[in-house]
N, C-alpha and C. Protein backbone atom coordinates (compact mmCIF):
# COMPACT_ATOMS: atom_id res chain seq x y z
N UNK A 1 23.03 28.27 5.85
CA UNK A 1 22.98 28.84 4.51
C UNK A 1 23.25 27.76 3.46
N UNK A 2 24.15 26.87 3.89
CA UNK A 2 24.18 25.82 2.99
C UNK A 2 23.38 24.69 2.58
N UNK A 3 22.45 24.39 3.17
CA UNK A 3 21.70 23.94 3.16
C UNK A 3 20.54 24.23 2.53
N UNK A 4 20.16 25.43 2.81
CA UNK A 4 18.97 26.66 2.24
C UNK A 4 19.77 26.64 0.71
N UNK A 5 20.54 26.79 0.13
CA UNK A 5 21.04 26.77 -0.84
C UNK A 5 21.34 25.34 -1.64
N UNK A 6 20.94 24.14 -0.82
CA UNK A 6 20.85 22.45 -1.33
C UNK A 6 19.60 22.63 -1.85
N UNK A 7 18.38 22.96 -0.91
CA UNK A 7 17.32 22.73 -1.08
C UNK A 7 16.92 24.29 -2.69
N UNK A 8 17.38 24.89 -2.63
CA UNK A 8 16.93 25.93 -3.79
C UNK A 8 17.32 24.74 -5.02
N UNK A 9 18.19 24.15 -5.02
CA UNK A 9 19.05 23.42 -6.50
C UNK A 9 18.07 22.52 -6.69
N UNK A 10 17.79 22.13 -5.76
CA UNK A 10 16.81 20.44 -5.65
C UNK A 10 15.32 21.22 -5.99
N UNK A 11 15.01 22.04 -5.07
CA UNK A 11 13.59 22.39 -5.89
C UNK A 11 13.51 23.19 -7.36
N UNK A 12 14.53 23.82 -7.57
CA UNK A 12 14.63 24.49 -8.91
C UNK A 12 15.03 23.29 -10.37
N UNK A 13 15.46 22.03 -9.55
CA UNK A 13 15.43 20.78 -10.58
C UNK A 13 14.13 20.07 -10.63
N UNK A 14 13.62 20.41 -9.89
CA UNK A 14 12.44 19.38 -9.83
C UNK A 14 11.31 19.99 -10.94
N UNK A 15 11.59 21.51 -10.68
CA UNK A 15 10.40 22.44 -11.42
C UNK A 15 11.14 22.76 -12.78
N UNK A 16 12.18 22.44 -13.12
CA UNK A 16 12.65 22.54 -14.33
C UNK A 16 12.38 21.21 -15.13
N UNK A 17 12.95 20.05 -14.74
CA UNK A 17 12.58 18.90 -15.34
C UNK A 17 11.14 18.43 -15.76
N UNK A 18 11.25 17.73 -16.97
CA UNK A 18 10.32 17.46 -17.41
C UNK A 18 9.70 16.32 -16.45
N UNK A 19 10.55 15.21 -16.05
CA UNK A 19 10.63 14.10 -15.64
C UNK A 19 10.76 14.37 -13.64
N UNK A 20 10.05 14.17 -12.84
CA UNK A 20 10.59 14.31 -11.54
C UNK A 20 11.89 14.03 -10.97
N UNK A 21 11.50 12.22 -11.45
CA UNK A 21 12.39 11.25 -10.93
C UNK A 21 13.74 12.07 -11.44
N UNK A 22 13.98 12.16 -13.05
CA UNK A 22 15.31 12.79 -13.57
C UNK A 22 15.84 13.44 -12.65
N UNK A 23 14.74 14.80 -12.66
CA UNK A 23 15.28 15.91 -12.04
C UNK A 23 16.22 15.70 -10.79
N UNK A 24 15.56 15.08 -9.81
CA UNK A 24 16.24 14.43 -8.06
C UNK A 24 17.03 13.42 -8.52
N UNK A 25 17.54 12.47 -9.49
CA UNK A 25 18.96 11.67 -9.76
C UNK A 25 19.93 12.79 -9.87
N UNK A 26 19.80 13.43 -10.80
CA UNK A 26 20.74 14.58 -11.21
C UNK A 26 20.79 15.30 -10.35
N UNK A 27 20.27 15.98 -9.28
CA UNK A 27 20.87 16.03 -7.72
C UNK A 27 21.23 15.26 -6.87
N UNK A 28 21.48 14.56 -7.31
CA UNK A 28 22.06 13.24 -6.24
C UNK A 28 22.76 12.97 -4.92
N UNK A 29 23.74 14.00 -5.38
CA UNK A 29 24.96 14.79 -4.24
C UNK A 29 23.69 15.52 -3.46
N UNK A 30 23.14 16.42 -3.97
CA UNK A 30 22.43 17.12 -2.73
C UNK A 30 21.54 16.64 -2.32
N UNK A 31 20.82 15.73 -2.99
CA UNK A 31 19.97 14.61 -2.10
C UNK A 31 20.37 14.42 -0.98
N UNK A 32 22.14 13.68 -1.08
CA UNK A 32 22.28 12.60 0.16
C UNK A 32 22.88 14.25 1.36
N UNK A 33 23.56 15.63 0.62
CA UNK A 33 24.18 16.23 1.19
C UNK A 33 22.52 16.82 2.39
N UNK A 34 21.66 17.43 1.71
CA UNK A 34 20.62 18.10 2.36
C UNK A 34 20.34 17.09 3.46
N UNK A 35 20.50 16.36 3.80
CA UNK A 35 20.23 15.21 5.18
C UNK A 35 20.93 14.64 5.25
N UNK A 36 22.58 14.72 5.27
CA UNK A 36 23.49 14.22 5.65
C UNK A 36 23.42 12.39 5.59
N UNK A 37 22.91 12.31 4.56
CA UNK A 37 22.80 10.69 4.44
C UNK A 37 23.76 10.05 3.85
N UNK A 38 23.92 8.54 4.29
CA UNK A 38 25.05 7.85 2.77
C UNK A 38 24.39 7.12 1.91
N UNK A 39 23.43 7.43 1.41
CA UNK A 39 22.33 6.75 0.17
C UNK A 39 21.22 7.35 0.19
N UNK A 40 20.04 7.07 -1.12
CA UNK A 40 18.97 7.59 -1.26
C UNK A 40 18.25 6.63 -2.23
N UNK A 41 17.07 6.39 -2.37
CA UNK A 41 16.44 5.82 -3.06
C UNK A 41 15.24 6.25 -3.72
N UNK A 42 15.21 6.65 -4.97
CA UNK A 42 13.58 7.65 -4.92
C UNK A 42 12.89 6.38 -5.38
N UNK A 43 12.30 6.27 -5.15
CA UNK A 43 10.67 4.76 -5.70
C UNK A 43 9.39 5.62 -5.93
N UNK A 44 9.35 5.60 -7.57
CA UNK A 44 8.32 6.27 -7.97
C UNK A 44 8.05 5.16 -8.86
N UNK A 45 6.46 4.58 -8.63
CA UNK A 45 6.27 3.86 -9.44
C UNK A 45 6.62 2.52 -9.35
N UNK A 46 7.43 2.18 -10.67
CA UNK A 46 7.97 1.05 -10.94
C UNK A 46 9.54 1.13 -10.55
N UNK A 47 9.87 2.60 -10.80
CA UNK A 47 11.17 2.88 -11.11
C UNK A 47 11.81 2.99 -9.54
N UNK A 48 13.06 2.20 -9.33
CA UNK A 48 13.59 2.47 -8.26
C UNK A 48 15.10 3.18 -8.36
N UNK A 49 15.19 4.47 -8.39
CA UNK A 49 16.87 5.25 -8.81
C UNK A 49 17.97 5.04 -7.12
N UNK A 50 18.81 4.16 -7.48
CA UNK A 50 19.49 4.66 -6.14
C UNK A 50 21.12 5.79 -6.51
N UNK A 51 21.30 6.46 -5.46
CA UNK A 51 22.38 7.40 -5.18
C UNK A 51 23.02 6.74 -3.76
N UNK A 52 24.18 6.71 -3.63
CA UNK A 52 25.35 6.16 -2.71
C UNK A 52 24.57 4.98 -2.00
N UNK A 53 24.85 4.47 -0.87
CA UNK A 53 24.90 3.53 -0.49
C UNK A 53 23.70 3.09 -0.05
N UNK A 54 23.14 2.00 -0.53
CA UNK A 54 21.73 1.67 -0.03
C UNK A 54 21.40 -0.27 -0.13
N UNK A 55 20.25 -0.01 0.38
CA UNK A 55 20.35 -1.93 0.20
C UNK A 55 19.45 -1.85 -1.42
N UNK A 56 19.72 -3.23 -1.83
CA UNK A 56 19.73 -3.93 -3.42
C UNK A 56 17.56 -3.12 -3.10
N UNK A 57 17.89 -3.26 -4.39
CA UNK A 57 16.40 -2.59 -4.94
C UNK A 57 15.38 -3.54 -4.39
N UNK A 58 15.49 -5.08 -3.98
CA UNK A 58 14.84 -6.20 -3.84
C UNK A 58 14.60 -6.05 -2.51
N UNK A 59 15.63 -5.54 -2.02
CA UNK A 59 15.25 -5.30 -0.23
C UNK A 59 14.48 -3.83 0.23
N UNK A 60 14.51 -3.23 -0.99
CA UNK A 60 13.67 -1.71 -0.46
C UNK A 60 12.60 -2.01 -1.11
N UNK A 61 12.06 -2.52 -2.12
CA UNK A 61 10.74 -2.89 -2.24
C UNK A 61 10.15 -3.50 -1.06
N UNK A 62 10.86 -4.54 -0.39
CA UNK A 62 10.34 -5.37 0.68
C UNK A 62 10.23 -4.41 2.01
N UNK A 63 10.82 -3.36 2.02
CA UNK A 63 10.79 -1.83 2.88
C UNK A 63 9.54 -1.33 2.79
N UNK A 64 9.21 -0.93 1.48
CA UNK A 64 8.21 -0.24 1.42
C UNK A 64 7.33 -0.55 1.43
N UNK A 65 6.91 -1.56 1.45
CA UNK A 65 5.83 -2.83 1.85
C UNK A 65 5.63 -2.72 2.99
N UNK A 66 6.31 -2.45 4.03
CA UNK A 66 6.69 -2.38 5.43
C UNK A 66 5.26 -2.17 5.91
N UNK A 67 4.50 -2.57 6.78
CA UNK A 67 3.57 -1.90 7.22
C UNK A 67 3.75 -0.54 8.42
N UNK A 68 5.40 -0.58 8.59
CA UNK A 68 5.84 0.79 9.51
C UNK A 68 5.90 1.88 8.36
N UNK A 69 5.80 1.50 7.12
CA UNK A 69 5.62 2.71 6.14
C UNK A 69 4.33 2.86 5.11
N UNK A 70 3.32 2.35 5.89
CA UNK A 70 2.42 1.62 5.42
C UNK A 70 0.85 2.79 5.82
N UNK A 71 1.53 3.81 7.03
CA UNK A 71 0.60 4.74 7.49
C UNK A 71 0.44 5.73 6.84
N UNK A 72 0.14 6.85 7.33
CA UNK A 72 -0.62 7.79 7.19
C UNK A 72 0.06 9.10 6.62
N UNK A 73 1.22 8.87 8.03
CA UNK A 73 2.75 9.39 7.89
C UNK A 73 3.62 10.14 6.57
N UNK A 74 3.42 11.14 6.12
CA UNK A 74 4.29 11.82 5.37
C UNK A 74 5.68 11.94 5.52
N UNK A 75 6.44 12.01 6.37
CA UNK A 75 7.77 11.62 6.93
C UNK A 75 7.84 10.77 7.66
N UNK A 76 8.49 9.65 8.01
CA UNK A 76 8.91 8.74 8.70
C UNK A 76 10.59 8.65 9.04
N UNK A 77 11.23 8.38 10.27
CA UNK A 77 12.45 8.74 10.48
C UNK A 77 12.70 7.43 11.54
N UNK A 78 13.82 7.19 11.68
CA UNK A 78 14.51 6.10 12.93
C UNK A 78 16.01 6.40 12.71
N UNK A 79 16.63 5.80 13.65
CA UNK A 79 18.16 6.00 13.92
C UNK A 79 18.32 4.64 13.69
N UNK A 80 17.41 3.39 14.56
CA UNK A 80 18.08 2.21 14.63
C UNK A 80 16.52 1.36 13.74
N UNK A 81 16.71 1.43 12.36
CA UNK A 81 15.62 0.86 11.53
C UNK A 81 15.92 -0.83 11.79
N UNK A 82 16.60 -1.54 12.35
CA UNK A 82 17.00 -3.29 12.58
C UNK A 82 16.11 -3.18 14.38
N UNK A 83 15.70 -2.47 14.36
CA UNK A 83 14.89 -2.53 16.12
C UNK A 83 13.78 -2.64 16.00
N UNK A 84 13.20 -2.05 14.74
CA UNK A 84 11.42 -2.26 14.07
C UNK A 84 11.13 -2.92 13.19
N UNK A 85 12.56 -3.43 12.49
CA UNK A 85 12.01 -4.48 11.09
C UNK A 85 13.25 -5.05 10.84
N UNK A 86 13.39 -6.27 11.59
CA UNK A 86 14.13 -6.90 11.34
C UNK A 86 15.24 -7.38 10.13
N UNK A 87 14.52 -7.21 9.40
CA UNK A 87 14.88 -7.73 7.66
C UNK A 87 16.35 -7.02 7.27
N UNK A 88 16.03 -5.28 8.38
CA UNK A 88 17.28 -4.41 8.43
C UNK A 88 18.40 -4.71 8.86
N UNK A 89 18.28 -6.17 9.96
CA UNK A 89 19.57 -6.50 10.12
C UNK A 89 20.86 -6.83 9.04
N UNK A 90 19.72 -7.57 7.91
CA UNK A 90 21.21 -7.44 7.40
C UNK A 90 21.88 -6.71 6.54
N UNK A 91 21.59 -5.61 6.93
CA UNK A 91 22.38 -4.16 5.78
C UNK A 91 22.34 -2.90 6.54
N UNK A 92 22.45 -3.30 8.08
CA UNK A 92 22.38 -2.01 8.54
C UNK A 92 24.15 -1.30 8.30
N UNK A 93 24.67 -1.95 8.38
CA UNK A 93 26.04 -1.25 7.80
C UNK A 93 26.07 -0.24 6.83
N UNK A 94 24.88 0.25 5.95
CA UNK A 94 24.98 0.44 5.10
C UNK A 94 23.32 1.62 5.75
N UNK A 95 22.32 0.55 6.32
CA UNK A 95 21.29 1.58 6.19
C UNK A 95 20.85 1.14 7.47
N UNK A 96 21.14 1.77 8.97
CA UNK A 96 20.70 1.35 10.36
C UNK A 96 19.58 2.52 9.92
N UNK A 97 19.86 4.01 9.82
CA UNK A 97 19.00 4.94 10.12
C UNK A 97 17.67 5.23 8.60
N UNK A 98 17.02 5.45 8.60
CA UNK A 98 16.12 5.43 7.79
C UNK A 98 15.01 7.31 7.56
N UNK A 99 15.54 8.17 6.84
CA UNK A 99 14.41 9.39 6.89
C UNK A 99 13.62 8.63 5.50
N UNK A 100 12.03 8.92 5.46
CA UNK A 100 11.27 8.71 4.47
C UNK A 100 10.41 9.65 4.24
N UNK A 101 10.32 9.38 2.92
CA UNK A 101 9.08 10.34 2.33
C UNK A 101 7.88 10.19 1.71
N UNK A 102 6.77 9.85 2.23
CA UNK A 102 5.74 9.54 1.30
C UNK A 102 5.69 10.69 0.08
N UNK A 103 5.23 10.39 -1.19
CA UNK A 103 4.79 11.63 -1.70
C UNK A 103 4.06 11.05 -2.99
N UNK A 104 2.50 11.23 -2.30
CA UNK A 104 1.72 10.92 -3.20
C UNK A 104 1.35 9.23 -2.99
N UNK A 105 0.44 8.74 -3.69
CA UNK A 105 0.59 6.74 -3.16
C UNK A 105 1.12 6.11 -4.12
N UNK A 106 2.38 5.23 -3.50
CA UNK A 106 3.30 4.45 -4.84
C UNK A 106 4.37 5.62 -5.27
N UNK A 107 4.55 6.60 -4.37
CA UNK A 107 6.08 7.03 -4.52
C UNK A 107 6.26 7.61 -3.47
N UNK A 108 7.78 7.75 -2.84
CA UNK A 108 8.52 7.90 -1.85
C UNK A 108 9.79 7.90 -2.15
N UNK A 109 10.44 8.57 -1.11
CA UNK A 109 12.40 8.62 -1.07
C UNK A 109 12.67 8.56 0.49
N UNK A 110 13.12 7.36 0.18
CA UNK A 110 13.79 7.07 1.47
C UNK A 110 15.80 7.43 1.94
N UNK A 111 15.87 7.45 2.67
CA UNK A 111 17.60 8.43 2.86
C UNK A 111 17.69 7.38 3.88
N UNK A 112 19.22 6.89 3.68
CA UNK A 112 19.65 5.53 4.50
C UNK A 112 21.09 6.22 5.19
N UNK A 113 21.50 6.05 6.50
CA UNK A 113 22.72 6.01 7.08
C UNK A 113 23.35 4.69 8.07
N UNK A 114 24.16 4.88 7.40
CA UNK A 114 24.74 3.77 8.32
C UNK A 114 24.74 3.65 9.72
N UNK A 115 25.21 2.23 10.49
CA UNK A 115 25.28 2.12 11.42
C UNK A 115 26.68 2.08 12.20
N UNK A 116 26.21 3.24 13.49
CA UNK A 116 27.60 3.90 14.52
C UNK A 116 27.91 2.47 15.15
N UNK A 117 29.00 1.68 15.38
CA UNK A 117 28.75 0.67 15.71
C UNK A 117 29.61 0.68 16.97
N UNK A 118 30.02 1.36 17.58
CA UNK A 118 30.46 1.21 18.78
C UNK A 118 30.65 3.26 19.10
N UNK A 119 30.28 3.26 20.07
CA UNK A 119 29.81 4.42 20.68
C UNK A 119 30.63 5.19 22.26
N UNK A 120 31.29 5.70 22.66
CA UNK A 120 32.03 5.80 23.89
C UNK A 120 31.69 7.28 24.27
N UNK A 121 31.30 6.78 25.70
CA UNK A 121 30.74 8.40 26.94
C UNK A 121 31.13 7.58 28.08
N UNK A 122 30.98 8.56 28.98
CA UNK A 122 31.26 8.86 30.56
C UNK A 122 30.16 8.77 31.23
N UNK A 123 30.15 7.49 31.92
CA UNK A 123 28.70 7.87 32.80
C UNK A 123 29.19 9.08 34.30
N UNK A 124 27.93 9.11 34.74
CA UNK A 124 28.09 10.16 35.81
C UNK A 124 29.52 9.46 37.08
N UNK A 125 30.01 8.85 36.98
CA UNK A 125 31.09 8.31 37.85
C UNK A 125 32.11 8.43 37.09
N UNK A 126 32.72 9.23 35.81
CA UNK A 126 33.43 9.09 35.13
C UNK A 126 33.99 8.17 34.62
N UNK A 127 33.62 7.06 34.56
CA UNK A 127 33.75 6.04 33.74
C UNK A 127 33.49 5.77 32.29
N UNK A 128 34.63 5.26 31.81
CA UNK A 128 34.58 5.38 29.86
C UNK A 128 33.97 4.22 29.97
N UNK A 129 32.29 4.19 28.92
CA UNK A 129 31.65 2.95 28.45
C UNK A 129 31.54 2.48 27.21
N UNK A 130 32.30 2.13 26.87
CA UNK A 130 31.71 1.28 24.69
C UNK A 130 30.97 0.60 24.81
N UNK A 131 29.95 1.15 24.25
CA UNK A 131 28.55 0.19 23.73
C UNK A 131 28.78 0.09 22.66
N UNK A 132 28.16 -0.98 22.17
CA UNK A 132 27.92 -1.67 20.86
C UNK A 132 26.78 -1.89 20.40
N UNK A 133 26.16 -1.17 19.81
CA UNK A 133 24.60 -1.15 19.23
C UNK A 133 24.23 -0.73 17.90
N UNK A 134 22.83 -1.15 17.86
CA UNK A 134 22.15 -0.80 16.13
C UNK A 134 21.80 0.37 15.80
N UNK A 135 22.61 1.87 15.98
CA UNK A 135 21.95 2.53 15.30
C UNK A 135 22.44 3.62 14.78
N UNK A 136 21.84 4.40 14.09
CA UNK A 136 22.48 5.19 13.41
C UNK A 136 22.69 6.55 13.75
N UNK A 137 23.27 7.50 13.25
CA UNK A 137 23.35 9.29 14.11
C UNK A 137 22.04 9.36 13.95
N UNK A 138 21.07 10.15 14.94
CA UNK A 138 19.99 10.29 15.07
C UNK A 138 19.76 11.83 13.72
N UNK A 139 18.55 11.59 13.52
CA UNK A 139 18.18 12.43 12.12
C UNK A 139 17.86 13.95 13.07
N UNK A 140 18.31 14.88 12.56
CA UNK A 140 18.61 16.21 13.09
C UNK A 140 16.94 17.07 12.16
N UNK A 141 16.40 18.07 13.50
CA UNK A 141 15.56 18.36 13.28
C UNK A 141 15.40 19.30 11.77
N UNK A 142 16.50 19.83 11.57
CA UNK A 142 16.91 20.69 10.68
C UNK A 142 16.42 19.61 9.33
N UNK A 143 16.77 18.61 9.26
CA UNK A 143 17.09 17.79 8.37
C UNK A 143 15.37 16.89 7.74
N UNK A 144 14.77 16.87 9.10
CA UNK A 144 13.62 16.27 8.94
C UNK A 144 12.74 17.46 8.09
N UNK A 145 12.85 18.60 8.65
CA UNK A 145 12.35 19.55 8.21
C UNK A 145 12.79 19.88 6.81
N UNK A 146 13.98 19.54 6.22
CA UNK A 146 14.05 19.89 4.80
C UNK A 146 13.72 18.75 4.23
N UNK A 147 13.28 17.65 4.52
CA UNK A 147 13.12 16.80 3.93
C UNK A 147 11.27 17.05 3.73
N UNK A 148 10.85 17.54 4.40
CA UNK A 148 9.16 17.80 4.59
C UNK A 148 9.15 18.59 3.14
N UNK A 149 9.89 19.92 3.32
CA UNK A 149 9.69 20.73 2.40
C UNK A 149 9.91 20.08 0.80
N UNK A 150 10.97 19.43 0.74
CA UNK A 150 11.21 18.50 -0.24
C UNK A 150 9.64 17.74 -0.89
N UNK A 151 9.06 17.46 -0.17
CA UNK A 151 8.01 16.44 -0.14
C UNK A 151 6.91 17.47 -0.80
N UNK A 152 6.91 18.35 0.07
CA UNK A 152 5.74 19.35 -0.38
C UNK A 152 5.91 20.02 -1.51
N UNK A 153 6.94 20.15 -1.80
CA UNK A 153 7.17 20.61 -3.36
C UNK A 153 7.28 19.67 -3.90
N UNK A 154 7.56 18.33 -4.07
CA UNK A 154 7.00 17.06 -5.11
C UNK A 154 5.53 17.22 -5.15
N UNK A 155 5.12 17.13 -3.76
CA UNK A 155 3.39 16.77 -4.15
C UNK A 155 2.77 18.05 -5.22
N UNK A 156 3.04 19.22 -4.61
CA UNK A 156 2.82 19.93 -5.39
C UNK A 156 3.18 20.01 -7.32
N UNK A 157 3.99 19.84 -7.63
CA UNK A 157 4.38 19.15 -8.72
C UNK A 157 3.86 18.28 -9.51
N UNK A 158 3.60 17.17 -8.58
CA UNK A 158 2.66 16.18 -9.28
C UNK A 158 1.79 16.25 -9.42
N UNK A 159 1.17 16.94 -8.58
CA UNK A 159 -0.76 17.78 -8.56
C UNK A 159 -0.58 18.18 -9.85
N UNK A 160 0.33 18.91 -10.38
CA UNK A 160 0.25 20.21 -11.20
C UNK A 160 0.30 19.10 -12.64
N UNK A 161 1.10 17.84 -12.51
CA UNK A 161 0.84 17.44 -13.82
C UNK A 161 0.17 16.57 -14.56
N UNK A 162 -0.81 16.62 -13.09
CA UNK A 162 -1.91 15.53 -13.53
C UNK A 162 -2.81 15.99 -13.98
């Protein structure tokens, strides 16, 4: 329910604002809350708005350039984004996991989480193992899915004000 109730605020800002971009800064909190992220970046245009924790505007341009965001793909998602594009190594502290959004060509919002950096389970012999690896809580289906809907009500939007 809480969630269903992120996404009403965020689409009822989007269709109120004059401005898109405005509208989704001024949700900011429910940006990062609706997908449990610790940053957000909307890149519309020229304009790059960030909310909580994300890499410098210079390194998400060089993101979105990416030719892994470069397809066809309306959502794009990873846990461990430093395993497909290197460049992520150095800010995965900040952004290992990566949900994206195409919407429309030359704008997108990408949602960054940090990286789990040491991890502890039981293999089948009961043995405690710490691994140490690149990646982030894996993006929850719930989450991918509000992020779609998100998308589809931008595109829609922007259709409408062109």
């Amino acid at each position: 329910m809480y969630a269903h109730s992120i996404q009403e605020r965020l689409l009822r800002s989007i269709a109120q604002e004059e401005n898109v971009v405005d509208g989704l800064a001024k949700c900011g909190v429910d940006l990062l809350d609706m997908v449990k992220a610790g940053g957000v970046v909307l890149c519309f245009a020229d304009r790059y708005v960030t909310v909580g924790e994300a890499p410098h505007e210079a390194e998400v341009k060089h993101l979105v350039e990416w030719p892994g965001l470069q397809n066809d793909k309306e959502v794009f998602y990873t846990n461990a984004l430093p395993g497909i594009y290197a460049a992520a190594k150095r800010y995965k502290d900040i952004a290992c996991g990566l949900l994206a959004i195409s919407v429309l060509p030359g704008n997108r919002i990408l949602w960054f989480r940090p990286e789990v950096s040491q991890v502890t389970f039981t293999d089948e012999n009961h043995n405690t193992i710490m691994a140490g690896y690149s990646e982030a809580l894996p993006w929850q289906p719930g989450e991918i899915a509000a992020a779609r809907v998100l998308r589809n009500a931008l595109v829609e939007r922007l259709l409408n004000d062109l």
